[in-house]
C-alpha atoms as a PDB file:
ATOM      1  CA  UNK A   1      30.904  37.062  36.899  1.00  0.00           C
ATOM      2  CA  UNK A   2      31.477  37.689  32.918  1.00  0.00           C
ATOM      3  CA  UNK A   3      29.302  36.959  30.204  1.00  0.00           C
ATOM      4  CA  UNK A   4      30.162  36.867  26.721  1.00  0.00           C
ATOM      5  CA  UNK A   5      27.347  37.233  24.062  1.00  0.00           C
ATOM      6  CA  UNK A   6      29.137  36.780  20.227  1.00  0.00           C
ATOM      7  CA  UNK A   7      27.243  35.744  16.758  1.00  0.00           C
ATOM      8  CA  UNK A   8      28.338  32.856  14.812  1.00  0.00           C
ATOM      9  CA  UNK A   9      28.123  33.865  11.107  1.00  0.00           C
ATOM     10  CA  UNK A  10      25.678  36.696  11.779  1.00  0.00           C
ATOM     11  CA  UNK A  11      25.547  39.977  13.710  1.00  0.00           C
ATOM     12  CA  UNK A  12      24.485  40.679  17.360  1.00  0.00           C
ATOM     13  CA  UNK A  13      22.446  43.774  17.825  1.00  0.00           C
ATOM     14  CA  UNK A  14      22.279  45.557  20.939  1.00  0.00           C
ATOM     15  CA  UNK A  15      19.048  44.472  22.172  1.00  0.00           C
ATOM     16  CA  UNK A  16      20.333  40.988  21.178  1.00  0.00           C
ATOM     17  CA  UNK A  17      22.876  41.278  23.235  1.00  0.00           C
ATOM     18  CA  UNK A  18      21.723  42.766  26.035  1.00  0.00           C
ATOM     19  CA  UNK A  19      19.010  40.668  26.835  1.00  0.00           C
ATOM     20  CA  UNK A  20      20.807  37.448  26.712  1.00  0.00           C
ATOM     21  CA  UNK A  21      23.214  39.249  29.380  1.00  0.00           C
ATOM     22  CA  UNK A  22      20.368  40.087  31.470  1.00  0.00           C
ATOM     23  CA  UNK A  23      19.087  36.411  31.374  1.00  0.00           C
ATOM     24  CA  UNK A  24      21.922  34.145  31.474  1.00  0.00           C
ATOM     25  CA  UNK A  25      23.060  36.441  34.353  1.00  0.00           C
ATOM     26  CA  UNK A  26      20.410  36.297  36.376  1.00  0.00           C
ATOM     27  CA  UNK A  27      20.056  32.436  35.879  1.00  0.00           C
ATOM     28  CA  UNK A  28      24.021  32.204  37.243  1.00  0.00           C
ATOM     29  CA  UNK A  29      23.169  35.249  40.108  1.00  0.00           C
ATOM     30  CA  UNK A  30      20.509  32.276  41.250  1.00  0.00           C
ATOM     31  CA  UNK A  31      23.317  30.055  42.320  1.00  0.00           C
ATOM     32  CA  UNK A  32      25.722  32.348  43.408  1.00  0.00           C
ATOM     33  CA  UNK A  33      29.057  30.683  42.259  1.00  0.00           C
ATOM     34  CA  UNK A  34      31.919  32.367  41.979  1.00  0.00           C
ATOM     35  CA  UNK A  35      33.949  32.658  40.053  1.00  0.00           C
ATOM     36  CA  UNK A  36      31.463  32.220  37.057  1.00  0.00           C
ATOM     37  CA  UNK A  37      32.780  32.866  33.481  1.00  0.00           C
ATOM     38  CA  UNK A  38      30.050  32.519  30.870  1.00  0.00           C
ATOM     39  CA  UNK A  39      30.550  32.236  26.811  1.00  0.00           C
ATOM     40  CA  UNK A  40      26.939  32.877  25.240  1.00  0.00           C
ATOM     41  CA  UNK A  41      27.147  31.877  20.989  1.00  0.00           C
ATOM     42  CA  UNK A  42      24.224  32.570  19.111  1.00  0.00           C
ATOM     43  CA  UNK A  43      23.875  31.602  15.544  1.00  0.00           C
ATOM     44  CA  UNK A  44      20.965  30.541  12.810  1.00  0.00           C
ATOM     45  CA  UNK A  45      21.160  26.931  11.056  1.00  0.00           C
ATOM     46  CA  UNK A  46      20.073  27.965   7.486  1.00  0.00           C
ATOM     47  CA  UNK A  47      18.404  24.565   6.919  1.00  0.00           C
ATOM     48  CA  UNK A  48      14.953  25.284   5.609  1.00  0.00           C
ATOM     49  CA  UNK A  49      13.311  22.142   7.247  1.00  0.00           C
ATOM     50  CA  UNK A  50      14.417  22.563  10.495  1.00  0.00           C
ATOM     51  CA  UNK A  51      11.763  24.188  12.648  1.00  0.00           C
ATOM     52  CA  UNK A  52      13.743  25.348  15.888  1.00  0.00           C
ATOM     53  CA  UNK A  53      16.682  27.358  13.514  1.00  0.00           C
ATOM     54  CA  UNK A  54      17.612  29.462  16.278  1.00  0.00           C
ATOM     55  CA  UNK A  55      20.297  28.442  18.435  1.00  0.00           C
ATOM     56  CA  UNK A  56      21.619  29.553  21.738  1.00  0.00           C
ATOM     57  CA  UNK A  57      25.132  27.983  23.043  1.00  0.00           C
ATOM     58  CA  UNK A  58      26.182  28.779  26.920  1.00  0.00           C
ATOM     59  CA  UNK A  59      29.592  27.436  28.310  1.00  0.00           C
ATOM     60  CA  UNK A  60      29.938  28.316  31.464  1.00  0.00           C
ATOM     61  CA  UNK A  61      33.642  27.881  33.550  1.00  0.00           C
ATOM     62  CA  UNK A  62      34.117  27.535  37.227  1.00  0.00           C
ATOM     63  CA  UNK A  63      36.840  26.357  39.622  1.00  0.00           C
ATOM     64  CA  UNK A  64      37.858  23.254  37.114  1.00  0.00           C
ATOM     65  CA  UNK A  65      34.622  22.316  35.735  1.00  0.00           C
ATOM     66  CA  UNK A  66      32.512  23.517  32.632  1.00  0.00           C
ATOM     67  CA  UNK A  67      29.002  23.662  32.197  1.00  0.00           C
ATOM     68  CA  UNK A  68      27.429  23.259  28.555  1.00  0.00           C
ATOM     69  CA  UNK A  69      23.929  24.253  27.641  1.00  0.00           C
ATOM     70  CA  UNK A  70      22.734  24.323  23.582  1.00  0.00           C
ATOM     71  CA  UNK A  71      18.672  24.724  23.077  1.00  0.00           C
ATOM     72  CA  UNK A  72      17.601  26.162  20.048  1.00  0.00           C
ATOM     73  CA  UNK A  73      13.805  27.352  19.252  1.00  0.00           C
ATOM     74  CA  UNK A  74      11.922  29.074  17.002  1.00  0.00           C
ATOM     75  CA  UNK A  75      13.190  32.916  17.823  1.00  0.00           C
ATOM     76  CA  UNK A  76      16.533  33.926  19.624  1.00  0.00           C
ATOM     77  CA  UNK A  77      14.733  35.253  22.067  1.00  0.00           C
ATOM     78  CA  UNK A  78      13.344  31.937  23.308  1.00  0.00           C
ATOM     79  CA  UNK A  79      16.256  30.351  22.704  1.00  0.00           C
ATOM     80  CA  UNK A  80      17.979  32.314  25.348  1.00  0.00           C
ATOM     81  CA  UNK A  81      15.059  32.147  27.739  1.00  0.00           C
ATOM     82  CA  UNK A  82      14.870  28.001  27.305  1.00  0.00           C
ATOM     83  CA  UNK A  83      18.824  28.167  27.774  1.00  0.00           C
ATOM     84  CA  UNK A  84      18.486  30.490  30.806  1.00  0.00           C
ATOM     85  CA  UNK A  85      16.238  27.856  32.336  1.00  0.00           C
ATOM     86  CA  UNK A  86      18.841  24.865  31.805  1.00  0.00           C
ATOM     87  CA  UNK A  87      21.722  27.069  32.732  1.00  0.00           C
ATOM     88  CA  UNK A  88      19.332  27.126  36.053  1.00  0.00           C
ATOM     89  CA  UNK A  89      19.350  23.206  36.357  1.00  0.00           C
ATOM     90  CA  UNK A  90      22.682  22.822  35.437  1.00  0.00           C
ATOM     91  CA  UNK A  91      23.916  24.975  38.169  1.00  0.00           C
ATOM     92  CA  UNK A  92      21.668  23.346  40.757  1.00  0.00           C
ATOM     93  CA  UNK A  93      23.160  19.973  39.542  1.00  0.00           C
ATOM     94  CA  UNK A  94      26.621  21.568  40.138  1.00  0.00           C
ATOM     95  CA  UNK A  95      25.922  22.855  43.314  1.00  0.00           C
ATOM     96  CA  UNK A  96      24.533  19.735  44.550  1.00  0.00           C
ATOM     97  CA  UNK A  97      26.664  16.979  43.281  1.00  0.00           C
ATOM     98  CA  UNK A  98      30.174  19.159  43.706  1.00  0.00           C
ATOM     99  CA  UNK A  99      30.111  21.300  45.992  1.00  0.00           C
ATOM    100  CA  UNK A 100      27.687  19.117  48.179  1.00  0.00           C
ATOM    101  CA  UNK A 101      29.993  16.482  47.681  1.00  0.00           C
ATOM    102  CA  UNK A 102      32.816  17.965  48.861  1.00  0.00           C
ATOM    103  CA  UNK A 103      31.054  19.192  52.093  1.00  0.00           C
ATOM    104  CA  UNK A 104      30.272  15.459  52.779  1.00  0.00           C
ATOM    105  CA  UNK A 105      33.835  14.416  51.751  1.00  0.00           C
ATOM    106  CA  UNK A 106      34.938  16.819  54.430  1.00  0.00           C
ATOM    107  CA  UNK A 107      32.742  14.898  56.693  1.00  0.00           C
ATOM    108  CA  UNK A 108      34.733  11.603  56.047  1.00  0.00           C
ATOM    109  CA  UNK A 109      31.792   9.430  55.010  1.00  0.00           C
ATOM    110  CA  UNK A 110      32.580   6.961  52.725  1.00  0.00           C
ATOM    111  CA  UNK A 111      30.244   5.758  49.471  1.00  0.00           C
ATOM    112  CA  UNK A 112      30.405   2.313  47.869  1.00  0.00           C
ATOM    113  CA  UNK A 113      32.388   1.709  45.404  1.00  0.00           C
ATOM    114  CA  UNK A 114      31.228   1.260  41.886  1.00  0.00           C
ATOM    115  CA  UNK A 115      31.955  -1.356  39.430  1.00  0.00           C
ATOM    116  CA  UNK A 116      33.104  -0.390  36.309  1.00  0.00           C
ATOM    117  CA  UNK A 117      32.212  -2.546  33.161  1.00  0.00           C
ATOM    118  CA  UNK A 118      35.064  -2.855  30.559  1.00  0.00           C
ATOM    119  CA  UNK A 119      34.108  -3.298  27.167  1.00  0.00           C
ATOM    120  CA  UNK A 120      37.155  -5.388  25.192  1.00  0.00           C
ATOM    121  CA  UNK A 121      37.418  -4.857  21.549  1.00  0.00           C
ATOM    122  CA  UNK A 122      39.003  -6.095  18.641  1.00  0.00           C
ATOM    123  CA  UNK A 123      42.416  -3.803  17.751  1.00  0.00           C
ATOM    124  CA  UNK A 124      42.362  -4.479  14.410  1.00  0.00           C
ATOM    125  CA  UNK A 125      38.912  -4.549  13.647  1.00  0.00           C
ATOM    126  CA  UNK A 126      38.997  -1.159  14.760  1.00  0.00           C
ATOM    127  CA  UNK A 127      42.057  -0.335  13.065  1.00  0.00           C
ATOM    128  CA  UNK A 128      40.248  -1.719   9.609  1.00  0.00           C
ATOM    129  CA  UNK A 129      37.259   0.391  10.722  1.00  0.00           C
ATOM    130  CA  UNK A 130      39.210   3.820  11.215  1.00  0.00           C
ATOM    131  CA  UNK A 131      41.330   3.280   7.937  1.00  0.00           C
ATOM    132  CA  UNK A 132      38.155   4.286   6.155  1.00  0.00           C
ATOM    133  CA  UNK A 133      37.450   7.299   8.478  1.00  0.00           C
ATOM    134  CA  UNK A 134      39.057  10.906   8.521  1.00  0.00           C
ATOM    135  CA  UNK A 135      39.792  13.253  11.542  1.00  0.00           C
ATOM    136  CA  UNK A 136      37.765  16.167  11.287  1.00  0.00           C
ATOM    137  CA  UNK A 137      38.244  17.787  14.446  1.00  0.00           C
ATOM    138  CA  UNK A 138      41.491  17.906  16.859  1.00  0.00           C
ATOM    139  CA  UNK A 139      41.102  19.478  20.004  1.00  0.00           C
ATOM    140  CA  UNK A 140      44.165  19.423  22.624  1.00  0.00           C
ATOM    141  CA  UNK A 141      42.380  18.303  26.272  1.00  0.00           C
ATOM    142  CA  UNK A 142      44.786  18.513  29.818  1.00  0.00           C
ATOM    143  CA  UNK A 143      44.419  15.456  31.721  1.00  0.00           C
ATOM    144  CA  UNK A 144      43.918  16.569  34.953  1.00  0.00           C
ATOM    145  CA  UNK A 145      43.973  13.728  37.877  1.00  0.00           C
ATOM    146  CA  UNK A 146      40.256  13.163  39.086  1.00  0.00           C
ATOM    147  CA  UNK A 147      38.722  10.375  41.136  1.00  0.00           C
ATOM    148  CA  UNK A 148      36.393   8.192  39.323  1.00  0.00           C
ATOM    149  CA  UNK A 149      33.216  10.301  41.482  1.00  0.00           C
ATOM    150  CA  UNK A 150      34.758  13.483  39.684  1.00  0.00           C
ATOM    151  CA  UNK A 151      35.082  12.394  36.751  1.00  0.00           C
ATOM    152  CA  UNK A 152      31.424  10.643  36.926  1.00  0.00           C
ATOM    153  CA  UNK A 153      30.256  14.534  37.719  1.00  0.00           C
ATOM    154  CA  UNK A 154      32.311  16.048  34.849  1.00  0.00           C
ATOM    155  CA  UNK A 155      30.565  13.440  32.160  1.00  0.00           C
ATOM    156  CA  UNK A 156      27.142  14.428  33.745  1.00  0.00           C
ATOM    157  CA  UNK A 157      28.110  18.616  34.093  1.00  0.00           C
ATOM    158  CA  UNK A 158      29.051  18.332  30.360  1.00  0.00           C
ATOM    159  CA  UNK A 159      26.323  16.468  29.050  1.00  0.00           C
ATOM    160  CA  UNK A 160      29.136  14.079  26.664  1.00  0.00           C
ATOM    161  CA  UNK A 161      29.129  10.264  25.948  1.00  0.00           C
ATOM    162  CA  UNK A 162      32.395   9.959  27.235  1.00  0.00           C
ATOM    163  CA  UNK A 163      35.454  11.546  29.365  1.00  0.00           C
ATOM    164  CA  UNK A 164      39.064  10.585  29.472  1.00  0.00           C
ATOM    165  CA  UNK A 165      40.762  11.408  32.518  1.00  0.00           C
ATOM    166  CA  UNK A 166      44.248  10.291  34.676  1.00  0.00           C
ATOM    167  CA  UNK A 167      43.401   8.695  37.679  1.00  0.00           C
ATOM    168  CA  UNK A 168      44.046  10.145  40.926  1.00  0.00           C
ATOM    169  CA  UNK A 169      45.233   7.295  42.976  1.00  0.00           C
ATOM    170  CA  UNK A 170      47.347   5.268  39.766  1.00  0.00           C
ATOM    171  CA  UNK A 171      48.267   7.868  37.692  1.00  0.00           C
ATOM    172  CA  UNK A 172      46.626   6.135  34.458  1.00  0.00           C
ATOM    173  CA  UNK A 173      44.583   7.242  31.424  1.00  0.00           C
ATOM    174  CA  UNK A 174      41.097   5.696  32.191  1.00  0.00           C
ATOM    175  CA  UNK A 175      38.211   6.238  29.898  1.00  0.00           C
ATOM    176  CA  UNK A 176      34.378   6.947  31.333  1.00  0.00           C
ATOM    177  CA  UNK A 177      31.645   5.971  28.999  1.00  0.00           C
ATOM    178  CA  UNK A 178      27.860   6.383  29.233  1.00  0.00           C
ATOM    179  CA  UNK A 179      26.331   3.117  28.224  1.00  0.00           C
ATOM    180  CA  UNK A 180      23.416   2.532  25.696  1.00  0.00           C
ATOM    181  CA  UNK A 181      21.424   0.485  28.074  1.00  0.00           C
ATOM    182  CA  UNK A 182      21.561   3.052  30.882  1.00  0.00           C
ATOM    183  CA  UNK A 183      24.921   3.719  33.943  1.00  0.00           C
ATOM    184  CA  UNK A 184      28.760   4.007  33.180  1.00  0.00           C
ATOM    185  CA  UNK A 185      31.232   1.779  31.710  1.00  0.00           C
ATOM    186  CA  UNK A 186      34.858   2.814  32.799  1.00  0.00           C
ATOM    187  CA  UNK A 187      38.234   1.728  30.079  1.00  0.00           C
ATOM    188  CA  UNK A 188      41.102   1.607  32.309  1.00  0.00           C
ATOM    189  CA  UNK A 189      44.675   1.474  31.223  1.00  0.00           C
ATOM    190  CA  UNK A 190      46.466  -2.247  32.574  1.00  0.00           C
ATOM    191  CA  UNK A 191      49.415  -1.455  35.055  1.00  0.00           C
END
């Protein structure tokens, strides 16, 4: 287990540091996972009207999957206690829905299938749309091959509106989406 406590555009003092050691590790000693790698960022947002300006980022990375956890408070120092708390959760979700999972997988008993919804749209109206827009951010993903349960646990364990993936069983680029009126839509590739 490693834990890694840096500043984003301000310094970390020693105290600083060592408490939010001392309570994101004992939030990941709870669940005893190994192996564990955990990336703590704290930073201030200098916006005068915000009232929670401190904020406490925790990625944490284990066997394939990564855990993301961003509260932010009044002080640092309940910023990292409110983060220690979901780091708790999040684990517990982990546990439960992968590892869990796996057990039962192990067992051979099968779950129903789930329908996927998928959500046509117009090429070039998006095309028209874009035109306007500008990339601010590129960040180079792996496509590793996942079943559509995985990949349903990955959107969940990283808290995002979406996650592209290649299917296990057909080898295609499909598309997971969390939908505004509650459940999953899926985009798959045609064959």
């Amino acid at each position: 287990m490693s834990i890694t406590v840096t500043g984003r555009r301000m310094p970390i003092t020693d105290a600083l540091r060592q408490y939010a050691e001392e309570k994101i590790g004992n939030s990941m000693k709870v669940m005893d996972i190994d192996p564990l790698v955990a990336e703590v960022v704290l930073y201030v947002e200098k916006n005068p009207a915000n009232p929670r300006p401190a904020v406490c980022e925790v990625t944490l990375r284990t066997k394939g999957h990564i855990i993301r956890v961003e509260e932010s408070e009044e002080d640092m120092y309940a910023a990292i206690d409110v983060a220690a708390a979901k780091v708790v959760r999040q684990l517990r979700k982990y546990k439960t829905k992968v590892i869990d999972r796996r057990m039962r997988a192990t067992e051979k008993t099968t779950e129903a299938a789930r329908e996927a919804a998928v959500e046509e749209t117009g090429f070039d109206q998006l095309m028209d749309e874009l035109a306007d827009d500008e990339v601010v951010r590129v960040k180079e993903i792996e496509f590793e091959p996942l079943t559509q349960d995985e990949a349903l646990v990955k959107i969940d364990l990283l808290g995002h509106d979406f996650f592209a993936y290649t299917d296990r069983d057909s080898g295609l680029t499909n598309v997971l989406y969390r939908r505004d009126d509650g459940g999953y839509g899926l985009l798959k590739q045609k064959e």
